[in-house]
C-alpha atoms as a PDB file:
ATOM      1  CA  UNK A   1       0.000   0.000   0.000  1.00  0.00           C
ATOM      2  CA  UNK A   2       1.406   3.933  -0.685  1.00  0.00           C
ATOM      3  CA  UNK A   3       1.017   6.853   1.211  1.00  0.00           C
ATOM      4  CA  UNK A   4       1.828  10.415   0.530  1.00  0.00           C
ATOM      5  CA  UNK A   5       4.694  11.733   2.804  1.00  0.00           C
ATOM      6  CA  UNK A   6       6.094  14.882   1.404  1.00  0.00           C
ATOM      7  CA  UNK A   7       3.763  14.635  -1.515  1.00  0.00           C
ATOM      8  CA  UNK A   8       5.152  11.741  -2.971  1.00  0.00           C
ATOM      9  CA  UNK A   9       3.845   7.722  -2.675  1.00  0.00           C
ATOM     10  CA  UNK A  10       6.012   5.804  -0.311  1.00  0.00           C
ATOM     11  CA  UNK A  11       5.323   2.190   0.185  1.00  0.00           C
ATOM     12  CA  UNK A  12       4.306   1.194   4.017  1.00  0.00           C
ATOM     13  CA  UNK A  13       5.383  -2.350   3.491  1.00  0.00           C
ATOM     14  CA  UNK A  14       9.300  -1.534   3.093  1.00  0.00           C
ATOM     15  CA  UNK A  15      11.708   0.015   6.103  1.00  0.00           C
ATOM     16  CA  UNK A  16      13.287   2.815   5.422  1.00  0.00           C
ATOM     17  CA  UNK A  17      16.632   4.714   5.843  1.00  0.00           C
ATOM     18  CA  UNK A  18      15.414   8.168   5.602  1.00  0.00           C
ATOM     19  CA  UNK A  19      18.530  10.185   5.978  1.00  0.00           C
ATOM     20  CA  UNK A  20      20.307   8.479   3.181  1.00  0.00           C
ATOM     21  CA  UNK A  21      17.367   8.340   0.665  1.00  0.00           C
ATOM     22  CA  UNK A  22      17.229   4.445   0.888  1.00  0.00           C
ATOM     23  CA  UNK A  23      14.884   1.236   1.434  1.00  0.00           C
ATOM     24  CA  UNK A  24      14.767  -2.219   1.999  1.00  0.00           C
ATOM     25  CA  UNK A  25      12.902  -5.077   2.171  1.00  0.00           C
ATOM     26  CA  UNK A  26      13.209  -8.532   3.303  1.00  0.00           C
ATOM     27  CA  UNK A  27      13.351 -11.412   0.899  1.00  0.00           C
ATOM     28  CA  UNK A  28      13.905 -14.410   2.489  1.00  0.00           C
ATOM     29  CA  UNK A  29      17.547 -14.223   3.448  1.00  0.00           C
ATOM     30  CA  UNK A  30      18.292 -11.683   1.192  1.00  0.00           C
ATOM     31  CA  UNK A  31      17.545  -7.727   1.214  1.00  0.00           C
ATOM     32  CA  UNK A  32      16.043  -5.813  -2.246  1.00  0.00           C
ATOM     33  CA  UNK A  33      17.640  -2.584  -1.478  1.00  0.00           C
ATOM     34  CA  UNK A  34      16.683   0.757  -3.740  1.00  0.00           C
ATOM     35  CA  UNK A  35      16.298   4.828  -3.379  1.00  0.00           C
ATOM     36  CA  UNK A  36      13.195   6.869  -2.156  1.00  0.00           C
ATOM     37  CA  UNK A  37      11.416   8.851  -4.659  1.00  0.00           C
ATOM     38  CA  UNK A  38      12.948  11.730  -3.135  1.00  0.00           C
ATOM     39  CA  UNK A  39      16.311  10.848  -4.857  1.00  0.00           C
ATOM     40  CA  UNK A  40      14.551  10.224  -8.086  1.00  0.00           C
ATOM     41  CA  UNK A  41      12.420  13.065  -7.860  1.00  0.00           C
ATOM     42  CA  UNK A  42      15.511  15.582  -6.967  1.00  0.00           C
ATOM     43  CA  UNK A  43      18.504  13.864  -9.586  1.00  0.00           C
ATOM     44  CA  UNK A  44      15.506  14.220 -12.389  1.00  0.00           C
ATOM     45  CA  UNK A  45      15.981  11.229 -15.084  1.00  0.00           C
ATOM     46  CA  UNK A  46      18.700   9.312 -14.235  1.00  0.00           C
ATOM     47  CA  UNK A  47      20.994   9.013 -17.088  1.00  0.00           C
ATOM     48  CA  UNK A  48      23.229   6.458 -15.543  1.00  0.00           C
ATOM     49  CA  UNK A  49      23.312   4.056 -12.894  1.00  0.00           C
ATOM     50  CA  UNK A  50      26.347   1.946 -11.435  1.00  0.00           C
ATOM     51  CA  UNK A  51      26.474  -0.814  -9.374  1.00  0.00           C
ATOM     52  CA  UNK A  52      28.914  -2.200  -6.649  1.00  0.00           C
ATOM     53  CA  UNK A  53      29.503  -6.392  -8.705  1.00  0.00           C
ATOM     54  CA  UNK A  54      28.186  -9.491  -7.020  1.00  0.00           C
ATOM     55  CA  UNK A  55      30.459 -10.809  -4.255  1.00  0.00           C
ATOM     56  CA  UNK A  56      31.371  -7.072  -3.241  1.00  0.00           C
ATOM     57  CA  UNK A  57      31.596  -6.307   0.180  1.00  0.00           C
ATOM     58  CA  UNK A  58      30.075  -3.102   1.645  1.00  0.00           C
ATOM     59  CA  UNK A  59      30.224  -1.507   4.977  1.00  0.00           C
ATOM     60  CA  UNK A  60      27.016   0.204   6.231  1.00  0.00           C
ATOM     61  CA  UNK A  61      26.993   4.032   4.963  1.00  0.00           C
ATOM     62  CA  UNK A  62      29.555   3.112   2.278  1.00  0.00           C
ATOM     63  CA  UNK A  63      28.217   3.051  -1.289  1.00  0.00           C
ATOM     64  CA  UNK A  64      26.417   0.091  -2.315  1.00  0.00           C
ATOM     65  CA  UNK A  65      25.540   2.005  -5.977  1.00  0.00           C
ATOM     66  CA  UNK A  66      25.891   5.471  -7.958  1.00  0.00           C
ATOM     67  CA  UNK A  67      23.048   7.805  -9.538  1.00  0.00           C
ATOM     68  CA  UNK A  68      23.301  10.127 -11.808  1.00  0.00           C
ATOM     69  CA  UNK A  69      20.978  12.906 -13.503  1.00  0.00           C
ATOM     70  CA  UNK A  70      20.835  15.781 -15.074  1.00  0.00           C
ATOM     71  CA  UNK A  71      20.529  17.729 -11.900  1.00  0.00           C
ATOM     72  CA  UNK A  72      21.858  15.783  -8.949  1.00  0.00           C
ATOM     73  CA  UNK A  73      24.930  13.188  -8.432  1.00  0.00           C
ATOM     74  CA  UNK A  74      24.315  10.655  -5.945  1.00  0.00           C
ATOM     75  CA  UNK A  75      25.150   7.274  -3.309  1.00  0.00           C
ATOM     76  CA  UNK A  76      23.384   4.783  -2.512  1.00  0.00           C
ATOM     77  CA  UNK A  77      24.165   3.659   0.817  1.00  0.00           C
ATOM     78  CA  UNK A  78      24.028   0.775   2.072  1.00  0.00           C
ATOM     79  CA  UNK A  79      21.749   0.596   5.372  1.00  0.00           C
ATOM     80  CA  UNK A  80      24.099  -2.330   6.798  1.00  0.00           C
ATOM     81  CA  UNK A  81      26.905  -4.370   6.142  1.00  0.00           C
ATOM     82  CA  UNK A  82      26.299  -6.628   3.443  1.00  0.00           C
ATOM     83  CA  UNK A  83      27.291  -8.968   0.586  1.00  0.00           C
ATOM     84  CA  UNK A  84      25.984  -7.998  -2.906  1.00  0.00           C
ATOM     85  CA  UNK A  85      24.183 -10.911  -4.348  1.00  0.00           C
ATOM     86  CA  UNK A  86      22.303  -9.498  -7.536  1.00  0.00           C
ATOM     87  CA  UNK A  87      22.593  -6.177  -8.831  1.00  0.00           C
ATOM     88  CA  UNK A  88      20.105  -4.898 -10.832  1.00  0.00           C
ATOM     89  CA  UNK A  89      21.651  -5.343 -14.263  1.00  0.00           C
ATOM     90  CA  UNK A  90      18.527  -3.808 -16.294  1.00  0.00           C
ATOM     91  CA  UNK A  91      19.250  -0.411 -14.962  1.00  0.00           C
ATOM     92  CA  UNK A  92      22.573  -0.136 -16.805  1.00  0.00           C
ATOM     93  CA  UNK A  93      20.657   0.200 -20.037  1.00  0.00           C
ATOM     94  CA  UNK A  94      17.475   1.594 -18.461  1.00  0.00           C
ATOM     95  CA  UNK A  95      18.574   3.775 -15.669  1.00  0.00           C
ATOM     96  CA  UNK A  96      14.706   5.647 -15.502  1.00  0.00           C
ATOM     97  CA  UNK A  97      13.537   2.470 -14.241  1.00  0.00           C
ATOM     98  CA  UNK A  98      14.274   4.134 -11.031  1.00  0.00           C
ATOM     99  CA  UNK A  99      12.577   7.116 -11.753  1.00  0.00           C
ATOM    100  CA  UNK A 100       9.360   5.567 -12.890  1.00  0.00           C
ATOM    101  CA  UNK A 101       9.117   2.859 -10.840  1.00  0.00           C
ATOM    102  CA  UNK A 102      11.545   3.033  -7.443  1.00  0.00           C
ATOM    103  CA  UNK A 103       9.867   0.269  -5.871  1.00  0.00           C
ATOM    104  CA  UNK A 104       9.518  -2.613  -8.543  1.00  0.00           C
ATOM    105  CA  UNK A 105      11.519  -2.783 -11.197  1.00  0.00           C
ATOM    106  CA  UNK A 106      13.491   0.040 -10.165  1.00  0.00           C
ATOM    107  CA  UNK A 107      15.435  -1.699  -7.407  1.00  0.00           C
ATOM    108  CA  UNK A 108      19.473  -1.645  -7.323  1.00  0.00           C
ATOM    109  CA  UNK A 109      20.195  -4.939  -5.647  1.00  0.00           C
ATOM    110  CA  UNK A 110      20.382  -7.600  -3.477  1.00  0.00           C
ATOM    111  CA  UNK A 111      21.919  -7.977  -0.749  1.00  0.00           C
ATOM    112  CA  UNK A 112      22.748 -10.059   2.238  1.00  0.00           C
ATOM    113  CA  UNK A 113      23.037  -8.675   5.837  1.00  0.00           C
ATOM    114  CA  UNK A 114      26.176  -9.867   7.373  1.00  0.00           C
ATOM    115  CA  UNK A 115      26.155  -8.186  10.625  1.00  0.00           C
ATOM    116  CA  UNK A 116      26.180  -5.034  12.369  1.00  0.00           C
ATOM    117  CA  UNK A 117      23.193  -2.692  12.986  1.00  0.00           C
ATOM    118  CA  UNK A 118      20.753  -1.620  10.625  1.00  0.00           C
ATOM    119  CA  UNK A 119      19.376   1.945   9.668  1.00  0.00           C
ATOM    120  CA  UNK A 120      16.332   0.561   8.110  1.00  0.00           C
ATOM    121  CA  UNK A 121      13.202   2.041  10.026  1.00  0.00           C
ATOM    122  CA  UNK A 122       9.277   1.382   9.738  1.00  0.00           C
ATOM    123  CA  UNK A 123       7.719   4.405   7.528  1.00  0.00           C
ATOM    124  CA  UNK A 124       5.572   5.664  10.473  1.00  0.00           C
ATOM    125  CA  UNK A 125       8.851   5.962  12.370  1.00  0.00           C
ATOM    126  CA  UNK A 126      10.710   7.648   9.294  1.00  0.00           C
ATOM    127  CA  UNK A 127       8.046   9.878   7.974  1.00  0.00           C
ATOM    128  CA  UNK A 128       9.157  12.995   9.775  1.00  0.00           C
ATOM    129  CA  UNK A 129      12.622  12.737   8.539  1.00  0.00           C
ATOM    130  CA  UNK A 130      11.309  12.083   4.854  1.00  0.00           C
ATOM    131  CA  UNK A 131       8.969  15.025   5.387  1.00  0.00           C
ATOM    132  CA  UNK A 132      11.687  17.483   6.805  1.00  0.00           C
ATOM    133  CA  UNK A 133      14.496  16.295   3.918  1.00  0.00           C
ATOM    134  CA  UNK A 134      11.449  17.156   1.018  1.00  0.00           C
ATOM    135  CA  UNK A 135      10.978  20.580   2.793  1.00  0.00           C
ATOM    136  CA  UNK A 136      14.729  21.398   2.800  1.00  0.00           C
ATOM    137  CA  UNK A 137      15.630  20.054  -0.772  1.00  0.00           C
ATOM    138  CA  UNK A 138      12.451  21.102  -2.362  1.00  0.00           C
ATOM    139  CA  UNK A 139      11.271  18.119  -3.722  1.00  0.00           C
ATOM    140  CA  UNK A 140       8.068  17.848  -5.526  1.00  0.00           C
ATOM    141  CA  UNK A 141       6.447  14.934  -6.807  1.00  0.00           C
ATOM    142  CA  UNK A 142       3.976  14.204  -9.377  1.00  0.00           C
ATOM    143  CA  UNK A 143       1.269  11.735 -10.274  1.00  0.00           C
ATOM    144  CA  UNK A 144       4.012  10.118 -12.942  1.00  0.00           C
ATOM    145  CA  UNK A 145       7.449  10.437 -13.715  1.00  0.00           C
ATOM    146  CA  UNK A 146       7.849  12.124 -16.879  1.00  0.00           C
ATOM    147  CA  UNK A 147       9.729  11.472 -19.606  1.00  0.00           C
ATOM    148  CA  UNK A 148       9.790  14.478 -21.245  1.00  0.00           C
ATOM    149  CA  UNK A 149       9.651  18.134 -20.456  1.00  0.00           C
ATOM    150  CA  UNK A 150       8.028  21.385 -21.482  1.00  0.00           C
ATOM    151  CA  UNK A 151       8.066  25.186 -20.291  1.00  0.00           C
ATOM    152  CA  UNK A 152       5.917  27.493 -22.492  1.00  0.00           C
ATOM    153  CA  UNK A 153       5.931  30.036 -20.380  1.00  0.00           C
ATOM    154  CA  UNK A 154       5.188  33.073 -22.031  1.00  0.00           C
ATOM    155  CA  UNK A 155       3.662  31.597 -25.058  1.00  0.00           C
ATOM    156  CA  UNK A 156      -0.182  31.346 -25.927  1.00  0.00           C
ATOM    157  CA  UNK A 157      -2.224  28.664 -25.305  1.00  0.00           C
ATOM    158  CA  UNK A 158      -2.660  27.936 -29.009  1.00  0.00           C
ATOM    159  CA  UNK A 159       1.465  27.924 -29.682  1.00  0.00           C
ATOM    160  CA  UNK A 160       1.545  25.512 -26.593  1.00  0.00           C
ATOM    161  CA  UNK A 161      -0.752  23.078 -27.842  1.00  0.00           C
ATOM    162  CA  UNK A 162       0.933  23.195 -30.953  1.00  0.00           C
ATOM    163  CA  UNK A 163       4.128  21.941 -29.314  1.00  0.00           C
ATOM    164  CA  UNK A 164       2.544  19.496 -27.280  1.00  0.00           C
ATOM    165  CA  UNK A 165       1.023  17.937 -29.865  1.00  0.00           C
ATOM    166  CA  UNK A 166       4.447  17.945 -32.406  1.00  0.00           C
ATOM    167  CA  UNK A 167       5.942  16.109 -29.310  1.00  0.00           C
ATOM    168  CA  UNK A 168       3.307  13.460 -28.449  1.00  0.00           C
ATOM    169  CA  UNK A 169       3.444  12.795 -32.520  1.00  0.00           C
ATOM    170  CA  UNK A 170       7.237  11.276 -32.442  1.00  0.00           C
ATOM    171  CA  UNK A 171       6.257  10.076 -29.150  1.00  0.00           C
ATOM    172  CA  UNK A 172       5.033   6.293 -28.377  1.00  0.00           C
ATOM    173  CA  UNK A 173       2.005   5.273 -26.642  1.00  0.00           C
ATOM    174  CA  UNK A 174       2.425   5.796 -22.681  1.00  0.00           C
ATOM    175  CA  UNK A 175       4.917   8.873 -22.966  1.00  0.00           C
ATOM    176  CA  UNK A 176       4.985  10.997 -20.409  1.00  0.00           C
ATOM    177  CA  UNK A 177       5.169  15.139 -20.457  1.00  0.00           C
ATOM    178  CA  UNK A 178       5.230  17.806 -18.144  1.00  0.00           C
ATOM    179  CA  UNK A 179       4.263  20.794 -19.526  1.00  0.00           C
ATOM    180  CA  UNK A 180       4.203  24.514 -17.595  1.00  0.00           C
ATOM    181  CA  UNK A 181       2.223  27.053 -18.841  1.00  0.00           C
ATOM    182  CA  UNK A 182       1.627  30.772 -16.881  1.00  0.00           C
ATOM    183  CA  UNK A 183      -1.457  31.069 -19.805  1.00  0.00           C
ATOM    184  CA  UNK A 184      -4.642  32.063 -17.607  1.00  0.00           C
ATOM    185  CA  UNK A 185      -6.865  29.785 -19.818  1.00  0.00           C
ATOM    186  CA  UNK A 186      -4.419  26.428 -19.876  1.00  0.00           C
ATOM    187  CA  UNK A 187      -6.586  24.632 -17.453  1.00  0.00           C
ATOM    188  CA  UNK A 188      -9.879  24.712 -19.988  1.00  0.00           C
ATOM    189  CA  UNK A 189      -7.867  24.433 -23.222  1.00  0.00           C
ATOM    190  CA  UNK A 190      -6.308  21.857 -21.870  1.00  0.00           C
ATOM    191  CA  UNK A 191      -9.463  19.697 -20.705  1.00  0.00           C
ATOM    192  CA  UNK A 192     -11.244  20.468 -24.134  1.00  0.00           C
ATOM    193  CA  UNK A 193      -7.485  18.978 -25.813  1.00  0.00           C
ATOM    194  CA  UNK A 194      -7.705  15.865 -23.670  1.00  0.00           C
ATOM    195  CA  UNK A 195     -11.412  15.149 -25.191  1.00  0.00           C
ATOM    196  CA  UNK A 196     -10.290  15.664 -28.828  1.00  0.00           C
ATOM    197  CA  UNK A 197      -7.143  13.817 -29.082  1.00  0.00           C
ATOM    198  CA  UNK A 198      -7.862  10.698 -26.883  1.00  0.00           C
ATOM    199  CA  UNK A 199      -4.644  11.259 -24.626  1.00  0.00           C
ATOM    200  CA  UNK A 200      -4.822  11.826 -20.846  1.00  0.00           C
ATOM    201  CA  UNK A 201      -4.714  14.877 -18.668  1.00  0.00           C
ATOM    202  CA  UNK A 202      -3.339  13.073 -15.848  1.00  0.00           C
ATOM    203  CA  UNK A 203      -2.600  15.805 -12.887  1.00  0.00           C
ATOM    204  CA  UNK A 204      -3.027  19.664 -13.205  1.00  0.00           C
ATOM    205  CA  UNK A 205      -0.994  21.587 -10.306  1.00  0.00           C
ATOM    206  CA  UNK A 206      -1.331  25.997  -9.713  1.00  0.00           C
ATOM    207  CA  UNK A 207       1.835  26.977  -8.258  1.00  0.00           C
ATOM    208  CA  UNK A 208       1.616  30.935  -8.129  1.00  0.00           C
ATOM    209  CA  UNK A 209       1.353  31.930 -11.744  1.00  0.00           C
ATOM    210  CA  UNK A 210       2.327  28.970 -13.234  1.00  0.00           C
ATOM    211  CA  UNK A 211       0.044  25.712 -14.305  1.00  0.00           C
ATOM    212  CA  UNK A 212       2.081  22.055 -14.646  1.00  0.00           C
ATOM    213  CA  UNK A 213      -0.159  19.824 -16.669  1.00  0.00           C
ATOM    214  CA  UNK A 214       0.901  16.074 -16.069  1.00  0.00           C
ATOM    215  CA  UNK A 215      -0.088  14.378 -19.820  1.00  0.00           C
ATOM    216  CA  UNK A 216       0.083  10.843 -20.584  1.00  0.00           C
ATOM    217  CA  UNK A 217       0.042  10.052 -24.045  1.00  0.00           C
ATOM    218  CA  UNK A 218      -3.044   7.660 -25.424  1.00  0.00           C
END
């Protein structure tokens, strides 16, 4: 089950290691280990992934995997000492796995425990920390990850449309786009372009003078 802690869906059946951006869950005798959506959310797509090989040792708080993306470099840290077991190969070619789904496919590996304390917390016990760290690092979520971007701002809702459209065209079928607009009249142009193309107006945010349109493609 998800719940919304700092606007973004966090699972309630995984512990958490909320000052290093990390969760875990156990598997048997082996730990899936991946990052919060606040890491995804703040690096932006991740454009490359790398992960500590199988038989690697790790300390806990040393790296267990890197993260990169077009607006944040980071670690992911292991929440114990461990042995990697399987790491996540798919991510290597697909690093936005992460982004678009951080608590399925997305995951960076498993591990085993091999001693030593853990960091890994229950999400009732974590959510103050996860709320705090999305205050101070600005981190916003949305209803889906998107795979591409738009800001119109300053253009008419007409020329906007236009783009949006020229984009979903070489676009395939589930594509993702976030589109900002500071037009007064987005919100109804958009609703009246949902019904006539077929494609989905997924999330629709007002922050000040600016409207973020979440659109998935039909």
């Amino acid at each position: 089950m998800s719940v919304k802690v700092g606007g973004c869906e966090y699972r309630d059946d995984v512990l958490y290691d909320p000052e290093h951006g990390t969760w875990g869950r156990l598997e048997g005798s082996l730990w899936r280990v991946g990052v919060t959506p606040l890491v995804s959310w703040l690096s932006g797509g991740f454009t490359a992934v790398s992960i500590k090989p199988e038989g690697s040792r790790i300390a806990e708080g040393n790296s267990l995997a890197s993260v990169e993306g077009p607006r944040h470099f980071d670690v992911v840290r292991a929440p114990f000492e461990c042995v990697v077991r399987k790491p996540n190969e798919k991510l290597k070619e697909k690093p936005r796995i992460i982004n678009k789904d951080p608590f399925g496919d997305g995951w960076v590996a498993l591990v085993e425990k091999t001693g030593g304390q853990s960091r890994l917390r229950p999400l009732k016990d974590a959510t103050s920390t996860i709320e705090e760290r999305h205050r101070s690092m600005k981190v916003r979520c949305f209803a889906a990850f998107p795979d591409v971007e738009l800001y119109e701002v300053g253009a008419e809702c007409s020329v906007v449309l236009a783009r949006l459209d020229e984009e979903l065209a070489k676009s395939s079928r589930g594509t993702v786009v976030h589109l900002v607009s500071d037009d007064p009249t987005a919100e109804i142009e958009m609703v009246r372009w949902q019904d006539q193309t077929g494609n989905s107006l997924i999330e629709v945010r007002l922050e000040g003078a600016l409207r973020h349109f979440i659109v998935k493609k039909g």
